[in-house]
PDB file of N, CA and C in Angstrom:
ATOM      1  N   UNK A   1      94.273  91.454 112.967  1.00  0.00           N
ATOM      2  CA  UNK A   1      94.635  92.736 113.536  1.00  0.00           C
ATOM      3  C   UNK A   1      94.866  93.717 112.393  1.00  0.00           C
ATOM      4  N   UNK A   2      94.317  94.801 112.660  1.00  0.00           N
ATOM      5  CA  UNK A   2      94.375  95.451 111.527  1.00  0.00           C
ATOM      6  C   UNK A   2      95.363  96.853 111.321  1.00  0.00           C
ATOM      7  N   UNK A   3      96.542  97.226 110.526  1.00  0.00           N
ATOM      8  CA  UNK A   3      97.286  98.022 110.398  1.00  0.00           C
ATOM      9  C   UNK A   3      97.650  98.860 111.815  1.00  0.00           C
ATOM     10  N   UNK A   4      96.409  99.180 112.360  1.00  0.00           N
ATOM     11  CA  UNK A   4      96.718 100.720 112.905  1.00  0.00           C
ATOM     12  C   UNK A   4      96.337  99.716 114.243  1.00  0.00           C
ATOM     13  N   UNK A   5      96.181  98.510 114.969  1.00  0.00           N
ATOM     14  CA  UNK A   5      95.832  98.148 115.883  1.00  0.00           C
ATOM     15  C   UNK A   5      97.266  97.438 116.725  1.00  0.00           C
ATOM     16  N   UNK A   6      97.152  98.231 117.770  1.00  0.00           N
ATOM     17  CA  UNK A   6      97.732  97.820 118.716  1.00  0.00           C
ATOM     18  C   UNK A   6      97.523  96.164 119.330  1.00  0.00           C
ATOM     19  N   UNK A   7      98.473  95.773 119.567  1.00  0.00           N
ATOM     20  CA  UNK A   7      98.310  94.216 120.536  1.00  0.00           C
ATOM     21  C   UNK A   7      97.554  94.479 121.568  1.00  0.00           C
ATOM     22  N   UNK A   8      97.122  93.376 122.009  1.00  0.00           N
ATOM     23  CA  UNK A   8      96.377  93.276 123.441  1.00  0.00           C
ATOM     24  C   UNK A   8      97.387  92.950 124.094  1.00  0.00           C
ATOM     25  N   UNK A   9      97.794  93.577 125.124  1.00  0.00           N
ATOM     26  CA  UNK A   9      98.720  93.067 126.667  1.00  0.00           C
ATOM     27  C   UNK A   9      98.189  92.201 127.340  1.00  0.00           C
ATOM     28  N   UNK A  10      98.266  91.086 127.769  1.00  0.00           N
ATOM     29  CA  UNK A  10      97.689  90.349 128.935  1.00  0.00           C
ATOM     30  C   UNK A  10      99.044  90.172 130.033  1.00  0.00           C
ATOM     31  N   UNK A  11      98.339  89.877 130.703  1.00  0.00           N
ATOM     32  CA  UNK A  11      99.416  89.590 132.070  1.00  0.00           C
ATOM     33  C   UNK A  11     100.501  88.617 131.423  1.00  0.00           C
ATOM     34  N   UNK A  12      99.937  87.761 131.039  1.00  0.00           N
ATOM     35  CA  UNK A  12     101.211  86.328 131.035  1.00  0.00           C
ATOM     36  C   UNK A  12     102.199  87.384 129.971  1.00  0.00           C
ATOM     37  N   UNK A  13     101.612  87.912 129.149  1.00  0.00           N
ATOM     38  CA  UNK A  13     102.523  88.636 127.930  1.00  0.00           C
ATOM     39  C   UNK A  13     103.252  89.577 128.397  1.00  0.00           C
ATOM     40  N   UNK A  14     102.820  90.592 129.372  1.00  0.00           N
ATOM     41  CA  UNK A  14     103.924  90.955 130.245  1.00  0.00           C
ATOM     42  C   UNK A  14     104.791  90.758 130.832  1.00  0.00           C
ATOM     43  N   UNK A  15     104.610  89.517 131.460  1.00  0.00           N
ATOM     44  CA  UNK A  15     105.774  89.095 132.311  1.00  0.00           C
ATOM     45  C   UNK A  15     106.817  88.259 131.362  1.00  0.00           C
ATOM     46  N   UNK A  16     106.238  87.941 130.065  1.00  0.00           N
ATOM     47  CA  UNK A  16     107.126  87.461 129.221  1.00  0.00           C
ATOM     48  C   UNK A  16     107.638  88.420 128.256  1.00  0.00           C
ATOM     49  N   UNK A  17     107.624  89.574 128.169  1.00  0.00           N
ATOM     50  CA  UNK A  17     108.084  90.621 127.603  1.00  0.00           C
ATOM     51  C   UNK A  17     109.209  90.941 129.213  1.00  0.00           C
ATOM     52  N   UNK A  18     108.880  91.286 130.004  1.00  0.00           N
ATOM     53  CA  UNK A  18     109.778  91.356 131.092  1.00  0.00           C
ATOM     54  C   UNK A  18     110.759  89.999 131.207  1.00  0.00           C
ATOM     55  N   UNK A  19     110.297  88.978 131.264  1.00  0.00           N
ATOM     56  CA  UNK A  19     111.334  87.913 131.147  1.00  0.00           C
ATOM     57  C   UNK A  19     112.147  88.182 129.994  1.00  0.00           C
ATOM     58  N   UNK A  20     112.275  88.409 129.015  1.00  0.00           N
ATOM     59  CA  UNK A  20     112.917  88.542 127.247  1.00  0.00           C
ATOM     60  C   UNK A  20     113.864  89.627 128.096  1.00  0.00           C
ATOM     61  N   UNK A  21     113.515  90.804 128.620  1.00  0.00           N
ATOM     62  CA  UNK A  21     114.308  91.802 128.620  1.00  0.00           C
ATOM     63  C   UNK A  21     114.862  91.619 130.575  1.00  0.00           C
ATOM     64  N   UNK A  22     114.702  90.550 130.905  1.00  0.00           N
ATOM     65  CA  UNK A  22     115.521  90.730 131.891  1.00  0.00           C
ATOM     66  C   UNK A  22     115.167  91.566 133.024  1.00  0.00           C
ATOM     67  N   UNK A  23     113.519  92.397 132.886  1.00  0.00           N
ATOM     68  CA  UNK A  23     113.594  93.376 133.945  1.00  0.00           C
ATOM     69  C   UNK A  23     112.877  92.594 134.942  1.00  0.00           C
ATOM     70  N   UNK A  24     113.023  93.437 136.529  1.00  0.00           N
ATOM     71  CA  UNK A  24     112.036  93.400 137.495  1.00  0.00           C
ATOM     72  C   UNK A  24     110.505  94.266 137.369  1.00  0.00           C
ATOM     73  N   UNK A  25     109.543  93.849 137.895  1.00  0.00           N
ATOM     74  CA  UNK A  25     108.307  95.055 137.636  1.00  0.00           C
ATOM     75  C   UNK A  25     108.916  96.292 138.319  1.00  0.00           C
ATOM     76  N   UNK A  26     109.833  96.243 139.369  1.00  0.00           N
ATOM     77  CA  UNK A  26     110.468  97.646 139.362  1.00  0.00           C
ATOM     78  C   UNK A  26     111.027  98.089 138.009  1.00  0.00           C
ATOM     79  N   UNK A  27     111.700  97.362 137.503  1.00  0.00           N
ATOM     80  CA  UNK A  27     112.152  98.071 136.403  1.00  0.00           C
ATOM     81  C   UNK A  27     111.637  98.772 135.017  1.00  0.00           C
ATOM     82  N   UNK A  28     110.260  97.640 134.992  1.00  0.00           N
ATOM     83  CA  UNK A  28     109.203  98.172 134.106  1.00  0.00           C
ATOM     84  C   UNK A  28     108.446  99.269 134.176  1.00  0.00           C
ATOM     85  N   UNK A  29     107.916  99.255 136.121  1.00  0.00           N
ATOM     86  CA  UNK A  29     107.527 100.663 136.883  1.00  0.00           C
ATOM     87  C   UNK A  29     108.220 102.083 136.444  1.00  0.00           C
ATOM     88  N   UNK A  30     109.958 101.701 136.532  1.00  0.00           N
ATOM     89  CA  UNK A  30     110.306 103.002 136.199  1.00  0.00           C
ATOM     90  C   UNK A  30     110.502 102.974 134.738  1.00  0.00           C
ATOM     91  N   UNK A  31     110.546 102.229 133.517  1.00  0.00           N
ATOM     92  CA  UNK A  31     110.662 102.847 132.464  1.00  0.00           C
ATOM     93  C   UNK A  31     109.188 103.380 131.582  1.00  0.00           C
ATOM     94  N   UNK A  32     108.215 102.481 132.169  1.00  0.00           N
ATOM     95  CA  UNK A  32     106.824 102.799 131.486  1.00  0.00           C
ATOM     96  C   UNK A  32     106.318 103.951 132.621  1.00  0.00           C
ATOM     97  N   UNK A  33     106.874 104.397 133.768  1.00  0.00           N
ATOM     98  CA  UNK A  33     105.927 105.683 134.445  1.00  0.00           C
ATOM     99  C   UNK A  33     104.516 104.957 134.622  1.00  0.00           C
ATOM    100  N   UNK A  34     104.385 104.019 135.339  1.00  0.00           N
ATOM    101  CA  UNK A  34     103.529 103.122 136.234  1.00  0.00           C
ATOM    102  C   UNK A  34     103.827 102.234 137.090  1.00  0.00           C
ATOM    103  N   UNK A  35     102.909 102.499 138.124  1.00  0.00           N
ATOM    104  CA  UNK A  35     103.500 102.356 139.543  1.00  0.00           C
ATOM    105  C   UNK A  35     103.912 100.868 139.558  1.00  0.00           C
ATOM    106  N   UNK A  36     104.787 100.365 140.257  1.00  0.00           N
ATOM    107  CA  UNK A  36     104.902  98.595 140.056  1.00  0.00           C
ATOM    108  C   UNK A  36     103.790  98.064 140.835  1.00  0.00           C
ATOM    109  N   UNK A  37     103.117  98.512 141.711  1.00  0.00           N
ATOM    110  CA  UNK A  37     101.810  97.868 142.308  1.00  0.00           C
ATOM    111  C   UNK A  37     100.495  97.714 141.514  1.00  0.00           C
ATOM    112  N   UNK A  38     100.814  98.857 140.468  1.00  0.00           N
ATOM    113  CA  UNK A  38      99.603  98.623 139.272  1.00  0.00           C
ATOM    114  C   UNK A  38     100.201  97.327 138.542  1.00  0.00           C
ATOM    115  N   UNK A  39     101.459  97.083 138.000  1.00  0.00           N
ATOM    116  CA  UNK A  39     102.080  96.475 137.550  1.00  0.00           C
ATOM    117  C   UNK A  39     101.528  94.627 137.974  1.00  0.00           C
ATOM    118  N   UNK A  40     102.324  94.640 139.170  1.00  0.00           N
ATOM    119  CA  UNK A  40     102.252  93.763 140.223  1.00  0.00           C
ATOM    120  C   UNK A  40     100.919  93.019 140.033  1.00  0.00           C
ATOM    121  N   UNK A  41      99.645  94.195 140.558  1.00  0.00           N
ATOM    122  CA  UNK A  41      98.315  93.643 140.611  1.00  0.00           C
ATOM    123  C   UNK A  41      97.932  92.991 139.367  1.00  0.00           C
ATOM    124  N   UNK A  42      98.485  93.488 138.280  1.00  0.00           N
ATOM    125  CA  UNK A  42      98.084  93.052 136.870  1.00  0.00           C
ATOM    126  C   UNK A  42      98.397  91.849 136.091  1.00  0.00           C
ATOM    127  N   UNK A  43      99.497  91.772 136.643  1.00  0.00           N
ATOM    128  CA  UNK A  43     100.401  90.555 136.169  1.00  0.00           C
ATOM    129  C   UNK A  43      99.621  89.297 137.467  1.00  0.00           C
ATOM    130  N   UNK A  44      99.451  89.472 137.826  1.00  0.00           N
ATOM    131  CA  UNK A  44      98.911  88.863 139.026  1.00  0.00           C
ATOM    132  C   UNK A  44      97.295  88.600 139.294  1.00  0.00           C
ATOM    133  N   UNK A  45      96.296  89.034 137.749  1.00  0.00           N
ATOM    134  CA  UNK A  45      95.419  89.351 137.498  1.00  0.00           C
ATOM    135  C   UNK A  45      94.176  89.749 138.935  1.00  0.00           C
ATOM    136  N   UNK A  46      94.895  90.472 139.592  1.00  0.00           N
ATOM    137  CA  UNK A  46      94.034  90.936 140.342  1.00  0.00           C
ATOM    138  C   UNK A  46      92.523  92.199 140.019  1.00  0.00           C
ATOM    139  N   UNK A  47      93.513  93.036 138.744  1.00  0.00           N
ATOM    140  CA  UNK A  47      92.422  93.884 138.115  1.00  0.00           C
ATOM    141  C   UNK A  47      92.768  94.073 136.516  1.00  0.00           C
ATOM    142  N   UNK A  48      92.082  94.375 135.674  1.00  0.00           N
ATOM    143  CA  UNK A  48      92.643  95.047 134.522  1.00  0.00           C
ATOM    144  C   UNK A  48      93.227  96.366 134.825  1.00  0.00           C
ATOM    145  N   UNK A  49      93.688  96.821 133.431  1.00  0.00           N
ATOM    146  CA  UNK A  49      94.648  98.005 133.345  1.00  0.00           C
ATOM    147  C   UNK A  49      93.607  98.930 131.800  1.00  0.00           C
ATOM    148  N   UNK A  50      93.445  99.789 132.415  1.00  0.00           N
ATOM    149  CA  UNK A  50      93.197 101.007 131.302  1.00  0.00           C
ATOM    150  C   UNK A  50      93.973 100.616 129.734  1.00  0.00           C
ATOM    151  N   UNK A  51      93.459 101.000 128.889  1.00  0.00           N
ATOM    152  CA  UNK A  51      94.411 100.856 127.793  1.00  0.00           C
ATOM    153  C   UNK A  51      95.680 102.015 127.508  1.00  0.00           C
ATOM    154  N   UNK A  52      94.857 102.940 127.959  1.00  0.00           N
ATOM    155  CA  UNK A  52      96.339 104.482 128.448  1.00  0.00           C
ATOM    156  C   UNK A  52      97.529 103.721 128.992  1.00  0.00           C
ATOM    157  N   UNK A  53      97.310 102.915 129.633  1.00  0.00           N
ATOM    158  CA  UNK A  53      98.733 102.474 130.766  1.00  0.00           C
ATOM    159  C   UNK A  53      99.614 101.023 130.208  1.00  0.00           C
ATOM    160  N   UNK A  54      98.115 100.369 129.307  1.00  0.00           N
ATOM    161  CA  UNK A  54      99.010  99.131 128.177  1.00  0.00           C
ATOM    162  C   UNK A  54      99.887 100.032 127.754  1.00  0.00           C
ATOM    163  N   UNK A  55      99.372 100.756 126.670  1.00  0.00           N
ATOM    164  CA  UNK A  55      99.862 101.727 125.914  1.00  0.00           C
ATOM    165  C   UNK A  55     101.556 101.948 126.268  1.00  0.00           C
ATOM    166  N   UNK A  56     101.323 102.566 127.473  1.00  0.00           N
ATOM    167  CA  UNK A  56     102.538 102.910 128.141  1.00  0.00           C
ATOM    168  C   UNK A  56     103.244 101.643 128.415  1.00  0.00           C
ATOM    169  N   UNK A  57     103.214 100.525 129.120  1.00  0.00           N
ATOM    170  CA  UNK A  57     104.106  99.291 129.398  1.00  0.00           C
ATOM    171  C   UNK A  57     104.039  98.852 127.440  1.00  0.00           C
ATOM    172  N   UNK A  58     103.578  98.348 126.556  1.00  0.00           N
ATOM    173  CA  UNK A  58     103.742  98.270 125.556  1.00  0.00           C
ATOM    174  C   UNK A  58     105.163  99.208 125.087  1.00  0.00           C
ATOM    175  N   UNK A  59     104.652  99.922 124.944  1.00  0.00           N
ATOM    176  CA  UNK A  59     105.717 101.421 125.201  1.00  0.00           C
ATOM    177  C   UNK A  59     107.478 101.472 125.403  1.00  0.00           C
ATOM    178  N   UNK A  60     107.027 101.247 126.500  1.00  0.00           N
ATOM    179  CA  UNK A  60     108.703 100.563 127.325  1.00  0.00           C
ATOM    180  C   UNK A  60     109.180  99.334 126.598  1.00  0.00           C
ATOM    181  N   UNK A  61     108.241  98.535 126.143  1.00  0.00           N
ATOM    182  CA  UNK A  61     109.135  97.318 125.877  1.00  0.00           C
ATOM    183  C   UNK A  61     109.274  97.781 124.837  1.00  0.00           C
ATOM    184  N   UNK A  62     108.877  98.369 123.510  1.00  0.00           N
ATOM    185  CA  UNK A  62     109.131  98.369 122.501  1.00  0.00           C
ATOM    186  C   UNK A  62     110.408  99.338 122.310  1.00  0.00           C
ATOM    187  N   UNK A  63     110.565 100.326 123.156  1.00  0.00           N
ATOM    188  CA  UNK A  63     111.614 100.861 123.284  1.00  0.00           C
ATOM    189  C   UNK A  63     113.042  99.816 123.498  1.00  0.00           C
ATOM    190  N   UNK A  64     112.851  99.419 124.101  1.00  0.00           N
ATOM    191  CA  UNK A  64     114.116  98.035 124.503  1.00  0.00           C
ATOM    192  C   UNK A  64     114.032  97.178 123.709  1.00  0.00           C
ATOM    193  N   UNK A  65     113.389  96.992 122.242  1.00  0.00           N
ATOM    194  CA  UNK A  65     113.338  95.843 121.310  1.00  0.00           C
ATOM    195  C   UNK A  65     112.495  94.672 121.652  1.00  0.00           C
ATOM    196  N   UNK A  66     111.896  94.671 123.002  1.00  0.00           N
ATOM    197  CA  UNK A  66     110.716  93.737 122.533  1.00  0.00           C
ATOM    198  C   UNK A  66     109.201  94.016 122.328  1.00  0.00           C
ATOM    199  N   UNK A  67     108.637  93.237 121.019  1.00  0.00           N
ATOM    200  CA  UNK A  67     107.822  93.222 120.820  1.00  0.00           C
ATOM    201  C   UNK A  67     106.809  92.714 120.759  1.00  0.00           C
ATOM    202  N   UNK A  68     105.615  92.329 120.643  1.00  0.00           N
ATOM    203  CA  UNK A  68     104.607  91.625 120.966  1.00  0.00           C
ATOM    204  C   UNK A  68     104.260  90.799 119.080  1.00  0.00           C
ATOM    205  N   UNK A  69     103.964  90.340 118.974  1.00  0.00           N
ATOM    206  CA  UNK A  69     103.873  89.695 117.584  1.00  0.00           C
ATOM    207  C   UNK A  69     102.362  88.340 117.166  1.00  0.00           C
ATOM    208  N   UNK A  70     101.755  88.562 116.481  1.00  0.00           N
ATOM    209  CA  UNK A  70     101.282  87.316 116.200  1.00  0.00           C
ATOM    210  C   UNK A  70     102.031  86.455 115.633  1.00  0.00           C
ATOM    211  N   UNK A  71     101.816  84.785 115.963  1.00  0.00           N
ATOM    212  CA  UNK A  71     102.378  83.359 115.329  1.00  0.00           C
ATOM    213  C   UNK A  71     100.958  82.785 114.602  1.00  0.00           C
ATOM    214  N   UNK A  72     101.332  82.913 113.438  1.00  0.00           N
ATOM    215  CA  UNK A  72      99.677  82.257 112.711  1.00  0.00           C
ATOM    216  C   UNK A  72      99.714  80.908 113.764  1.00  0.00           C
ATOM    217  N   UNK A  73      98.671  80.469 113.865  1.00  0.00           N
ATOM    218  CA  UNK A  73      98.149  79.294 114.504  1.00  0.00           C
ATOM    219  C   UNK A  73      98.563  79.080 115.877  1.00  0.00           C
ATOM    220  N   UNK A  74      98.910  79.789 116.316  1.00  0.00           N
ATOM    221  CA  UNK A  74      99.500  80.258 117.977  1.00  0.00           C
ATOM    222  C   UNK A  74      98.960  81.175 119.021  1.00  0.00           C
ATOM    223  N   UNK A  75      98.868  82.371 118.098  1.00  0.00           N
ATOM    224  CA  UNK A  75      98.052  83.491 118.986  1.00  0.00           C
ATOM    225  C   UNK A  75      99.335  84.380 118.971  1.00  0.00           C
ATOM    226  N   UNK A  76      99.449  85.292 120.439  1.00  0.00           N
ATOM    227  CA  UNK A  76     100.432  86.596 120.224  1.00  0.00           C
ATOM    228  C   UNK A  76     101.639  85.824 121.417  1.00  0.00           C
ATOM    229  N   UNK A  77     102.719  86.351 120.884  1.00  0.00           N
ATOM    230  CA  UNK A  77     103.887  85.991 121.330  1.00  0.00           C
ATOM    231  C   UNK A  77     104.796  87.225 121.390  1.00  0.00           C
ATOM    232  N   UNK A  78     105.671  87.020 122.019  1.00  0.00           N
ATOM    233  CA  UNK A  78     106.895  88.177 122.262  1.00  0.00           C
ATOM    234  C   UNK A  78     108.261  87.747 121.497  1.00  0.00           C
ATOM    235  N   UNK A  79     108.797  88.594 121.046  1.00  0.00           N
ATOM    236  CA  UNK A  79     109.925  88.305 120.728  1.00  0.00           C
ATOM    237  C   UNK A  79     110.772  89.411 120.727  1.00  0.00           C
ATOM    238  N   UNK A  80     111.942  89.631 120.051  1.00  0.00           N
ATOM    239  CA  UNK A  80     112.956  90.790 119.551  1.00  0.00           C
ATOM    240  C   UNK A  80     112.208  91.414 118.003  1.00  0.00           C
ATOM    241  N   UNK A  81     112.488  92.997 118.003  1.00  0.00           N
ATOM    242  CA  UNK A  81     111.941  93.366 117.132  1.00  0.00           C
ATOM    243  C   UNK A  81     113.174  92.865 115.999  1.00  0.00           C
ATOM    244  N   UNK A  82     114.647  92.750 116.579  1.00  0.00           N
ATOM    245  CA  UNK A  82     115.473  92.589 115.336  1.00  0.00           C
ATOM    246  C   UNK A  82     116.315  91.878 115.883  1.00  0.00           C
ATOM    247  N   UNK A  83     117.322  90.854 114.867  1.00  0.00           N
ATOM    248  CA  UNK A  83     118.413  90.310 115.946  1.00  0.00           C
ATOM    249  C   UNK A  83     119.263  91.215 116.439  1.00  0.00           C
ATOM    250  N   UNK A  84     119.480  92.072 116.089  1.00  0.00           N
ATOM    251  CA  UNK A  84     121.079  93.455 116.886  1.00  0.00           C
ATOM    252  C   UNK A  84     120.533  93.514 118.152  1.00  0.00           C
ATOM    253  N   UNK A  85     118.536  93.865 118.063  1.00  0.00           N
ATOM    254  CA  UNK A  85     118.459  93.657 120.063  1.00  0.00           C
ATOM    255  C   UNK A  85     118.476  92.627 120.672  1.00  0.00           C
ATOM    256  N   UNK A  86     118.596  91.507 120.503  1.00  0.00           N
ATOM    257  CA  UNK A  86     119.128  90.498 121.166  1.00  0.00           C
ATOM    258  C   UNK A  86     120.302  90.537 121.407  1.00  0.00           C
ATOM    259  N   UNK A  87     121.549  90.858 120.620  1.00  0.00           N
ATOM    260  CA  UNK A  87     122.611  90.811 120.908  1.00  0.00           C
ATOM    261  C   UNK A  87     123.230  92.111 121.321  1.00  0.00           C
ATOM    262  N   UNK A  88     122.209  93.286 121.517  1.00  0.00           N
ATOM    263  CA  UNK A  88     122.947  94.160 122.094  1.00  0.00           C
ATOM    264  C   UNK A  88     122.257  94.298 124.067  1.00  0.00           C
ATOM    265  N   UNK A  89     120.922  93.555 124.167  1.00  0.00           N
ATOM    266  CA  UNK A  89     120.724  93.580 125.219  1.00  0.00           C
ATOM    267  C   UNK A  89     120.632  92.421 126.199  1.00  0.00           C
ATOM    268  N   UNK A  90     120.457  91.171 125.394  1.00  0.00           N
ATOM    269  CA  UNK A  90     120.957  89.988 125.619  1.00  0.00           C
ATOM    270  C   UNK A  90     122.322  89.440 126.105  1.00  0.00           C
TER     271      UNK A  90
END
């Protein structure tokens, strides 16, 4: 991945960025400003999502300290961008 490249979102990575932070897809709906049925359908791989609207759910989580990360020999994973957000939203 190179400097200026954004993560890929996939469904499972969403809902595990939502699991880390505790939200409902309502809750993701209202902090990323996308509808939870786009949400819903996605996580649920019924359709893809525009990259405008990753963008945006990416967005939200990174605002709340989680982040999306590569694990050499793993692939991409979620975690806390720092320990203080774990222990301040945890």
């Amino acid at each position: 991945m190179g400097q200026d490249a954004r993560p890929i979102l996939t469904p499972a990575l969403c809902r595990a960025a939502r699991g880390l932070l505790d939200w409902t897809q309502a809750d993701l709906a209202e902090r990323s400003e996308v509808s939870r049925s786009t949400i819903r359908d996605y996580e649920g791989s019924r359709h893809d999502i525009h990259r405008a609207t990753a963008a945006q759910l990416l967005r939200a989580f990174e605002d709340q300290g989680a982040v999306l990360v590569h694990v050499e020999g793993h692939g991409l994973g979620v975690c806390w961008k720092n320990q203080d957000d774990a222990v301040a939203t945890g």
